[in-house]
PDB file of N, CA and C in Angstrom:
ATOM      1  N   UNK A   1       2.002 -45.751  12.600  1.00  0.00           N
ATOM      2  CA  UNK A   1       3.132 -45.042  12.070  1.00  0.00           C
ATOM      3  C   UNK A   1       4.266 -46.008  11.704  1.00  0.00           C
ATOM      4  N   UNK A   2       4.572 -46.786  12.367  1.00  0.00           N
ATOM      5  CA  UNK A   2       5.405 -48.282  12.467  1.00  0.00           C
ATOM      6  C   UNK A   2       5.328 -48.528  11.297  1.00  0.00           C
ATOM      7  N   UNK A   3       4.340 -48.949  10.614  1.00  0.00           N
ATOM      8  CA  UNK A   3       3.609 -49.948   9.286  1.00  0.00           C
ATOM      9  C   UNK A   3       4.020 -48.828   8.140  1.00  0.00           C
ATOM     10  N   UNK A   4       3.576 -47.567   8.216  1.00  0.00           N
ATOM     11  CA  UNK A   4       3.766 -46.853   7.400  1.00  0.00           C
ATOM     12  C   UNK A   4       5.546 -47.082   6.907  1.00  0.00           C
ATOM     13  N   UNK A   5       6.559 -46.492   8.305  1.00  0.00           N
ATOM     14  CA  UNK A   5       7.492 -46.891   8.099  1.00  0.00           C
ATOM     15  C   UNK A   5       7.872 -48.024   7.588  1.00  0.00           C
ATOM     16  N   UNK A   6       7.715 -49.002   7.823  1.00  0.00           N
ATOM     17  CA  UNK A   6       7.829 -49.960   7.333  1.00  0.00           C
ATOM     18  C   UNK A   6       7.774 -50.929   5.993  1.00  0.00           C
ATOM     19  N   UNK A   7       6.230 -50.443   5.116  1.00  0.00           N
ATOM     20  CA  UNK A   7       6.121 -50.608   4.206  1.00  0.00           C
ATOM     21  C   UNK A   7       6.962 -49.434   3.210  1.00  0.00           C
ATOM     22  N   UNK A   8       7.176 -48.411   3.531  1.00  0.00           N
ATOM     23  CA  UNK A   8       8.096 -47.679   2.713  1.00  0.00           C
ATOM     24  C   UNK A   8       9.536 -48.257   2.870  1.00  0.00           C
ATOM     25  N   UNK A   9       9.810 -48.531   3.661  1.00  0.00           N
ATOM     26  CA  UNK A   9      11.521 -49.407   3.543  1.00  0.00           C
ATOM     27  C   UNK A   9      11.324 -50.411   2.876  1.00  0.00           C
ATOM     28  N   UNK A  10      10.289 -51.450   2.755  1.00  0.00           N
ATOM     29  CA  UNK A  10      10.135 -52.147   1.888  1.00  0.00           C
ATOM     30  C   UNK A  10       9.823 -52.278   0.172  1.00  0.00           C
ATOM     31  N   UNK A  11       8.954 -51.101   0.170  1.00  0.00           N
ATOM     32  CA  UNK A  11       9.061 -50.276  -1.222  1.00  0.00           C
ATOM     33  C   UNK A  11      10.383 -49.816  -1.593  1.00  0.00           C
ATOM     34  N   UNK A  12      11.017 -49.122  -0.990  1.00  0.00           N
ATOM     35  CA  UNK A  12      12.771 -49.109  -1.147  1.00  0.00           C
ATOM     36  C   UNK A  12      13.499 -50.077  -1.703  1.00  0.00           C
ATOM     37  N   UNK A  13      13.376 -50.633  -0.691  1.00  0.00           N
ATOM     38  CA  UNK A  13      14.497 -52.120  -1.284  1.00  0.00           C
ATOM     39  C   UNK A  13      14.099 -53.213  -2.158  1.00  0.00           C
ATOM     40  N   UNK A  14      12.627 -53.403  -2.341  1.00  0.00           N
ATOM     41  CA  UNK A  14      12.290 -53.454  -4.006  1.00  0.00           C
ATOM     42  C   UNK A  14      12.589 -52.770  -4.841  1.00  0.00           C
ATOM     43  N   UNK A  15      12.598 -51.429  -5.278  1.00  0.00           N
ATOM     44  CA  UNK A  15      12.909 -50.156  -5.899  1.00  0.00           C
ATOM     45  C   UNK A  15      14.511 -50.714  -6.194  1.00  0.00           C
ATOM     46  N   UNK A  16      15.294 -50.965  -5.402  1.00  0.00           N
ATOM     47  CA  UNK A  16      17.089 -51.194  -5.153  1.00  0.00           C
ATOM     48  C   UNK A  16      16.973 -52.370  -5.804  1.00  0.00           C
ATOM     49  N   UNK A  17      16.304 -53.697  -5.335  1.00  0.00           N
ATOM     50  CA  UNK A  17      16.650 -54.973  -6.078  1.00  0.00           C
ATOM     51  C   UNK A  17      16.117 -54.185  -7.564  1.00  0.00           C
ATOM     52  N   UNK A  18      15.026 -53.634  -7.932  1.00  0.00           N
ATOM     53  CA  UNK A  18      14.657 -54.024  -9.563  1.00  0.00           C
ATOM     54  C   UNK A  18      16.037 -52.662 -10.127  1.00  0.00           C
ATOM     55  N   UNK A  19      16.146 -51.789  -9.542  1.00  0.00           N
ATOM     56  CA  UNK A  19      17.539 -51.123 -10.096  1.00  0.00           C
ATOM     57  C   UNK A  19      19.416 -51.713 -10.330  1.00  0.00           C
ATOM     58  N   UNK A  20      18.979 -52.752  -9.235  1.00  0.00           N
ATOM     59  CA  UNK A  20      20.195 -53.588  -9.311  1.00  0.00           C
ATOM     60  C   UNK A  20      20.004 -54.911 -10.300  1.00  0.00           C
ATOM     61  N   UNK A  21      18.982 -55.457 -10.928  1.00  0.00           N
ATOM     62  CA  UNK A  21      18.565 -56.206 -11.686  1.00  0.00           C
ATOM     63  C   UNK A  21      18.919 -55.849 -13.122  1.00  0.00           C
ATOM     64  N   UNK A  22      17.783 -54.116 -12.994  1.00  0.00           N
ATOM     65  CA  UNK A  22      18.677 -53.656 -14.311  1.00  0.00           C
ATOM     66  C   UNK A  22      20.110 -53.166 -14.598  1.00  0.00           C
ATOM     67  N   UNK A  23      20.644 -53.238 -13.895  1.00  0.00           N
ATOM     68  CA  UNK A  23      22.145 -52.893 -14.175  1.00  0.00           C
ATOM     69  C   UNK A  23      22.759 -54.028 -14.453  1.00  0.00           C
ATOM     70  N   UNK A  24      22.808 -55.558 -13.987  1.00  0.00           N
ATOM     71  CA  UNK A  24      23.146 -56.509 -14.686  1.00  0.00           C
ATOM     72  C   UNK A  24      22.512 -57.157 -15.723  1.00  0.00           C
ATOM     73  N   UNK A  25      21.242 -56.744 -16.109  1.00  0.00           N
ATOM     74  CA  UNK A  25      21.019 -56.907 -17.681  1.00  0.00           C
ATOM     75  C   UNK A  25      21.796 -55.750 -18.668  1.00  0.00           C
ATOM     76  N   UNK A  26      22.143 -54.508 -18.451  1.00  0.00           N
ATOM     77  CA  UNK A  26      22.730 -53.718 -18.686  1.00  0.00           C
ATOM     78  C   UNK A  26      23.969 -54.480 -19.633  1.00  0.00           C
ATOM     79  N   UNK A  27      24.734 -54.445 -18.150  1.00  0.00           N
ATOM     80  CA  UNK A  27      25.925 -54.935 -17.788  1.00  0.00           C
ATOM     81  C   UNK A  27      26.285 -55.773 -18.884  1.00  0.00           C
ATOM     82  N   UNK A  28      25.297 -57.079 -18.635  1.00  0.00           N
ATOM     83  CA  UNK A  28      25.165 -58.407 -19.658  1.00  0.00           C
ATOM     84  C   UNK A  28      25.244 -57.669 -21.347  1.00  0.00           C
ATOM     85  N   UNK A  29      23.934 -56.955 -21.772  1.00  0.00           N
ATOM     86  CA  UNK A  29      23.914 -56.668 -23.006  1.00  0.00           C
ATOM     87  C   UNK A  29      24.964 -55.627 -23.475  1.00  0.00           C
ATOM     88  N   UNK A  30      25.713 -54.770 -22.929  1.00  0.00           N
ATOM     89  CA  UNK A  30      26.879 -54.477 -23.239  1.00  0.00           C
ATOM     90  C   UNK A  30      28.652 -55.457 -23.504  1.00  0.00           C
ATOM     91  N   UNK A  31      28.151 -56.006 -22.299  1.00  0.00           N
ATOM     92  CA  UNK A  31      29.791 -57.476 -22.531  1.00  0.00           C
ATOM     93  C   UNK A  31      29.330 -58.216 -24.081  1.00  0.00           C
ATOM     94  N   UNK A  32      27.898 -58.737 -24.683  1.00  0.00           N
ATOM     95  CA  UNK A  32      27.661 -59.339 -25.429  1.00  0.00           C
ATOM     96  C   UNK A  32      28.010 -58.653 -26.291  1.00  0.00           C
ATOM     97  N   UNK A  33      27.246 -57.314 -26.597  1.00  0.00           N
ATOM     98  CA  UNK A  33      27.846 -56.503 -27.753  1.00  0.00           C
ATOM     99  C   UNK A  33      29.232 -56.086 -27.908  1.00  0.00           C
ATOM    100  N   UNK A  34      29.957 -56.221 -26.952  1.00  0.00           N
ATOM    101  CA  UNK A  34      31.350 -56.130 -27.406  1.00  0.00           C
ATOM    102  C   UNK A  34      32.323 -57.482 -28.170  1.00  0.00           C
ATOM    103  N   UNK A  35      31.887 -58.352 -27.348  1.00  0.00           N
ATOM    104  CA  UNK A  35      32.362 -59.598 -27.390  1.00  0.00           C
ATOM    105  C   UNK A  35      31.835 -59.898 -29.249  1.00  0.00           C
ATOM    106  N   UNK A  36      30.593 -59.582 -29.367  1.00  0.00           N
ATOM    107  CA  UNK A  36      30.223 -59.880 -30.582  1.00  0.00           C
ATOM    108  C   UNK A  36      31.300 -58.831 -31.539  1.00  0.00           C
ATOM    109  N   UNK A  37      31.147 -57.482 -31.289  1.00  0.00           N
ATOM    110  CA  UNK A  37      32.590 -56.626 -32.012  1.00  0.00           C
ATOM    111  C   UNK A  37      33.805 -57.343 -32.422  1.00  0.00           C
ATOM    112  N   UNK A  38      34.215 -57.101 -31.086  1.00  0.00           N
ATOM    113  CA  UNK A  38      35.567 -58.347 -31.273  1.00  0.00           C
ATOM    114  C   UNK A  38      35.950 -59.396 -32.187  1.00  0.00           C
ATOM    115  N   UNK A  39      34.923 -60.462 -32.521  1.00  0.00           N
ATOM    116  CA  UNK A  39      34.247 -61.606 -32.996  1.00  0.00           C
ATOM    117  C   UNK A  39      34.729 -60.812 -34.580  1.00  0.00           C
ATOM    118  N   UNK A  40      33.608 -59.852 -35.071  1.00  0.00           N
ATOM    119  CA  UNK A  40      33.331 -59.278 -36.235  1.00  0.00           C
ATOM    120  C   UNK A  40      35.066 -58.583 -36.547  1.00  0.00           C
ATOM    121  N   UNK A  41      35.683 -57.828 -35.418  1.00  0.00           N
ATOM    122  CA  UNK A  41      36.958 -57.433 -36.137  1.00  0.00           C
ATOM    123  C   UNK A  41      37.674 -58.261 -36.272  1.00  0.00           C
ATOM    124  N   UNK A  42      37.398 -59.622 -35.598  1.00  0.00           N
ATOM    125  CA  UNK A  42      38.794 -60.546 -35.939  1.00  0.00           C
ATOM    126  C   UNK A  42      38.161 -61.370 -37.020  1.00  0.00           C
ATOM    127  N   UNK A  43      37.298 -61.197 -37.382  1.00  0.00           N
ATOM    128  CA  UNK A  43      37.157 -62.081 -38.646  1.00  0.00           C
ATOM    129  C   UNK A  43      37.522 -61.383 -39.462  1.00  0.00           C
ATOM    130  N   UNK A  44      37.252 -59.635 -39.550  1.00  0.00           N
ATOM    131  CA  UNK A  44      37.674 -58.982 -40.258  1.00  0.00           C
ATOM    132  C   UNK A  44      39.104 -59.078 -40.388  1.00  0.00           C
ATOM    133  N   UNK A  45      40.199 -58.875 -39.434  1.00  0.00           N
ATOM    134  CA  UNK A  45      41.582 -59.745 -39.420  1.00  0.00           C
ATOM    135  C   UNK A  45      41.790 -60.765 -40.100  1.00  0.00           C
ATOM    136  N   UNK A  46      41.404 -61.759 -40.171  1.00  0.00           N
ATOM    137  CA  UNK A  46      42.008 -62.481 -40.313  1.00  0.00           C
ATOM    138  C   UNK A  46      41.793 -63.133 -42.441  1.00  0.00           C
ATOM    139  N   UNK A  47      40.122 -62.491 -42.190  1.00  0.00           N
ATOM    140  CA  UNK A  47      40.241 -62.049 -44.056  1.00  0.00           C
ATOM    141  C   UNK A  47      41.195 -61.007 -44.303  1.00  0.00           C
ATOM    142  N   UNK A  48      41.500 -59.730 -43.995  1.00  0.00           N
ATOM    143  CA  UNK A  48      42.526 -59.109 -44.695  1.00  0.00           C
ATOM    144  C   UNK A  48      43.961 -59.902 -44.403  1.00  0.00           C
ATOM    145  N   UNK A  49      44.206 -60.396 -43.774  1.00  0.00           N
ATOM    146  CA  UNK A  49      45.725 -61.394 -43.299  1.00  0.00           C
ATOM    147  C   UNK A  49      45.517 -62.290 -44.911  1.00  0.00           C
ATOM    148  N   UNK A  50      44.511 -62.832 -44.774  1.00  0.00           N
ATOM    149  CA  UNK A  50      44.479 -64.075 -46.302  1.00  0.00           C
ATOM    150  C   UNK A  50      44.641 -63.129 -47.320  1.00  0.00           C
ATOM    151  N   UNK A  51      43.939 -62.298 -47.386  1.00  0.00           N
ATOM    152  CA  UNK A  51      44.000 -61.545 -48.687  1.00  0.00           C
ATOM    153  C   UNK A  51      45.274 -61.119 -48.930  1.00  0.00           C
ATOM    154  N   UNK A  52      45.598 -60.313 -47.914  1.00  0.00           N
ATOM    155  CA  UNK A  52      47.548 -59.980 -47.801  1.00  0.00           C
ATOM    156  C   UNK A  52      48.123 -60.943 -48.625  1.00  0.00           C
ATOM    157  N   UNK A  53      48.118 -62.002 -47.577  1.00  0.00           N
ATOM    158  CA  UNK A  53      48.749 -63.224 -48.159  1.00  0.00           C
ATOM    159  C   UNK A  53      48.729 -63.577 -49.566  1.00  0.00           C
ATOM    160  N   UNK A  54      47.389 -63.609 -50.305  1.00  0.00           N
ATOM    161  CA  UNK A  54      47.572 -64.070 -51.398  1.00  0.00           C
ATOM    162  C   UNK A  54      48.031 -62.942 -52.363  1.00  0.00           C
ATOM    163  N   UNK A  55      47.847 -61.937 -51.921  1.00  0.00           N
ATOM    164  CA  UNK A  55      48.596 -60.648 -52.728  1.00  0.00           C
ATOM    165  C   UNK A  55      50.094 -60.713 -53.245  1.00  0.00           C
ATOM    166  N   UNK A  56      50.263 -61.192 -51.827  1.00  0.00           N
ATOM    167  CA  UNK A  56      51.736 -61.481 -52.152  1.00  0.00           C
ATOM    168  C   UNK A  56      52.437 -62.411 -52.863  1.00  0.00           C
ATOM    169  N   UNK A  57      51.504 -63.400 -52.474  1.00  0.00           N
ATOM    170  CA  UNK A  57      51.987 -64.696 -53.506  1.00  0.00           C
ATOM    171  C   UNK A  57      52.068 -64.733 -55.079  1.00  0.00           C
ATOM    172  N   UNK A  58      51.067 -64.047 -55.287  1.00  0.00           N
ATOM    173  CA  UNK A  58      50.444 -63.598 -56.711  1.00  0.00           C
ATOM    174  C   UNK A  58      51.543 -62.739 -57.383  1.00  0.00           C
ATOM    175  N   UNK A  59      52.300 -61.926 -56.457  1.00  0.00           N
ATOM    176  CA  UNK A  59      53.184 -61.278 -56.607  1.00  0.00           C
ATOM    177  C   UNK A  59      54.555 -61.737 -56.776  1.00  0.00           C
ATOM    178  N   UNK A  60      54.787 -62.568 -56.683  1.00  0.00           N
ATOM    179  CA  UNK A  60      56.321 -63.254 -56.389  1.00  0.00           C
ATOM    180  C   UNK A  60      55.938 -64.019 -57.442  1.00  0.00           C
ATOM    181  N   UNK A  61      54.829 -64.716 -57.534  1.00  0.00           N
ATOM    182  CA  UNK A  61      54.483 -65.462 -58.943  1.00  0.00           C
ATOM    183  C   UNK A  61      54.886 -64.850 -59.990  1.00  0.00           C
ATOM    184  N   UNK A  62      54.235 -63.857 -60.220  1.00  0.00           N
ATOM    185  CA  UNK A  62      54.361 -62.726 -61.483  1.00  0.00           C
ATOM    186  C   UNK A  62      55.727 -61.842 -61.744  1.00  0.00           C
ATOM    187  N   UNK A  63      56.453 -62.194 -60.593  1.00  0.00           N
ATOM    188  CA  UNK A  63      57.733 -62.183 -60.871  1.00  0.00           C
ATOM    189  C   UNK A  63      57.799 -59.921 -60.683  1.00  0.00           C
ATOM    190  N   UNK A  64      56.698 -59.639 -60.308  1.00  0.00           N
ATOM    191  CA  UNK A  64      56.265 -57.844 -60.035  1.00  0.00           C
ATOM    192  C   UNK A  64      57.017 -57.550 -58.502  1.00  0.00           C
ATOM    193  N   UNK A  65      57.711 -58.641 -57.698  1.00  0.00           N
ATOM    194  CA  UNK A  65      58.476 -58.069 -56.669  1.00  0.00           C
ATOM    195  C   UNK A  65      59.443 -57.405 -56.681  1.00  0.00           C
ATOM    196  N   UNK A  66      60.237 -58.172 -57.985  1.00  0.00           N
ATOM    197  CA  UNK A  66      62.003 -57.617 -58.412  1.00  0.00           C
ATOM    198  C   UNK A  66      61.511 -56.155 -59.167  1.00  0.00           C
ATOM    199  N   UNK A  67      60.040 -56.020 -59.536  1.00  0.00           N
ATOM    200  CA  UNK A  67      60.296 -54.730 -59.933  1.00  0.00           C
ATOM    201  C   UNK A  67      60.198 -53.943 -59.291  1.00  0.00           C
ATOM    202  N   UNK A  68      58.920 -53.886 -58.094  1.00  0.00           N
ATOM    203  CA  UNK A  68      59.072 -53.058 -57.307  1.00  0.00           C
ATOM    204  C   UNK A  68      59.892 -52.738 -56.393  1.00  0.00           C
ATOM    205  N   UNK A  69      61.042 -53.989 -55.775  1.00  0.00           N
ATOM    206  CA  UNK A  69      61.867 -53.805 -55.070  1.00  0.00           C
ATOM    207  C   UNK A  69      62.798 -52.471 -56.049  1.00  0.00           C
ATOM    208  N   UNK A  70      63.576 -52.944 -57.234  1.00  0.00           N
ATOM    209  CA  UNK A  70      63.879 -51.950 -57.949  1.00  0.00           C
ATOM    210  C   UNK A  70      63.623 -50.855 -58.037  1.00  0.00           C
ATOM    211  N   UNK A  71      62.347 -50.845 -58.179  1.00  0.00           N
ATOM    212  CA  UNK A  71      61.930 -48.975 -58.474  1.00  0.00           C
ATOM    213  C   UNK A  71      61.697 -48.531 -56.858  1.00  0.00           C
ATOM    214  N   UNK A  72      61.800 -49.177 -56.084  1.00  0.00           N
ATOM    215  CA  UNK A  72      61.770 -48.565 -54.761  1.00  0.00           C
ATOM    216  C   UNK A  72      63.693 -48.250 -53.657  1.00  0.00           C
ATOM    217  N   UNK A  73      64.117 -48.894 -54.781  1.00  0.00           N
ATOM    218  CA  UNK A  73      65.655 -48.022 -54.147  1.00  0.00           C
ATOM    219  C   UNK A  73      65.862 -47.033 -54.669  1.00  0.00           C
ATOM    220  N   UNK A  74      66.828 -46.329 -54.161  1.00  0.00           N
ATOM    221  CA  UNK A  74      67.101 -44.815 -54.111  1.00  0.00           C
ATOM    222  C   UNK A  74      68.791 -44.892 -55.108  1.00  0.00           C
ATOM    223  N   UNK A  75      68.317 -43.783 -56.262  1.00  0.00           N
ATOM    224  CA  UNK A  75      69.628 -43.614 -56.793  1.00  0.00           C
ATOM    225  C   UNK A  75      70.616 -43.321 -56.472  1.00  0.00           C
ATOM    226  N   UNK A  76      71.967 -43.879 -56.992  1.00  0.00           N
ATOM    227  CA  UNK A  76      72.547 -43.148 -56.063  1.00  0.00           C
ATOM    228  C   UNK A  76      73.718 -42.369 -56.758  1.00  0.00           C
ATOM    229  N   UNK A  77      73.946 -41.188 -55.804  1.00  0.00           N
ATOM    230  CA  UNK A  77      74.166 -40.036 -55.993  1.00  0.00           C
ATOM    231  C   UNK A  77      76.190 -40.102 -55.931  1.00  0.00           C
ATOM    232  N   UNK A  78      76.671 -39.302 -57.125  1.00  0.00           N
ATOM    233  CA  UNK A  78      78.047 -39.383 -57.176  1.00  0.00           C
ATOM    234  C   UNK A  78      78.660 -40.395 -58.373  1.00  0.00           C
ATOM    235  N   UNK A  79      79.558 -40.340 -58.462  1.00  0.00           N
ATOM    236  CA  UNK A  79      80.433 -41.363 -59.739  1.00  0.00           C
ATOM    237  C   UNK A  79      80.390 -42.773 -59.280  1.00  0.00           C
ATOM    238  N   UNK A  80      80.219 -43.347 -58.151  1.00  0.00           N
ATOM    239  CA  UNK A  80      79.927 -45.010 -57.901  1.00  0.00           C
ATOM    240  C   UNK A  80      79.040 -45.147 -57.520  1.00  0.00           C
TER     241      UNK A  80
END
């Protein structure tokens, strides 16, 4: 009866190590896939930042700032 007991506690806590094994491969392939996210939105950042950038430049070049600054104030209202 001993042995019986016995080998079933041991079947157990094999059962526990290979469940605790998979939870840090888990674990692992989730941190990677985020970390890789991250990676992908900041590259994505940092191309729209350049692109911004040169938008703007392109813009001040072309001399299209003074217009839009212009057409983006507000008339104003009354005799002055």
């Amino acid at each position: 009866m001993e042995a019986v007991y016995q080998s079933k506690v041991t079947e157990k806590l094999q059962k526990l190590e290979e469940s605790k094994q998979n939870v840090f491969k888990t674990q692992e392939t989730y941190r990677l896939s985020i970390q890789q996210e991250e990676e992908r939105l900041q590259s994505k950042r940092d191309e729209f930042e350049r692109s911004k950038r040169e938008w703007e430049e392109s813009l001040t070049k072309t001399g299209f700032a003074d217009h839009i600054g212009s057409l983006t104030k507000t008339a104003k209202k009354g005799l002055f």
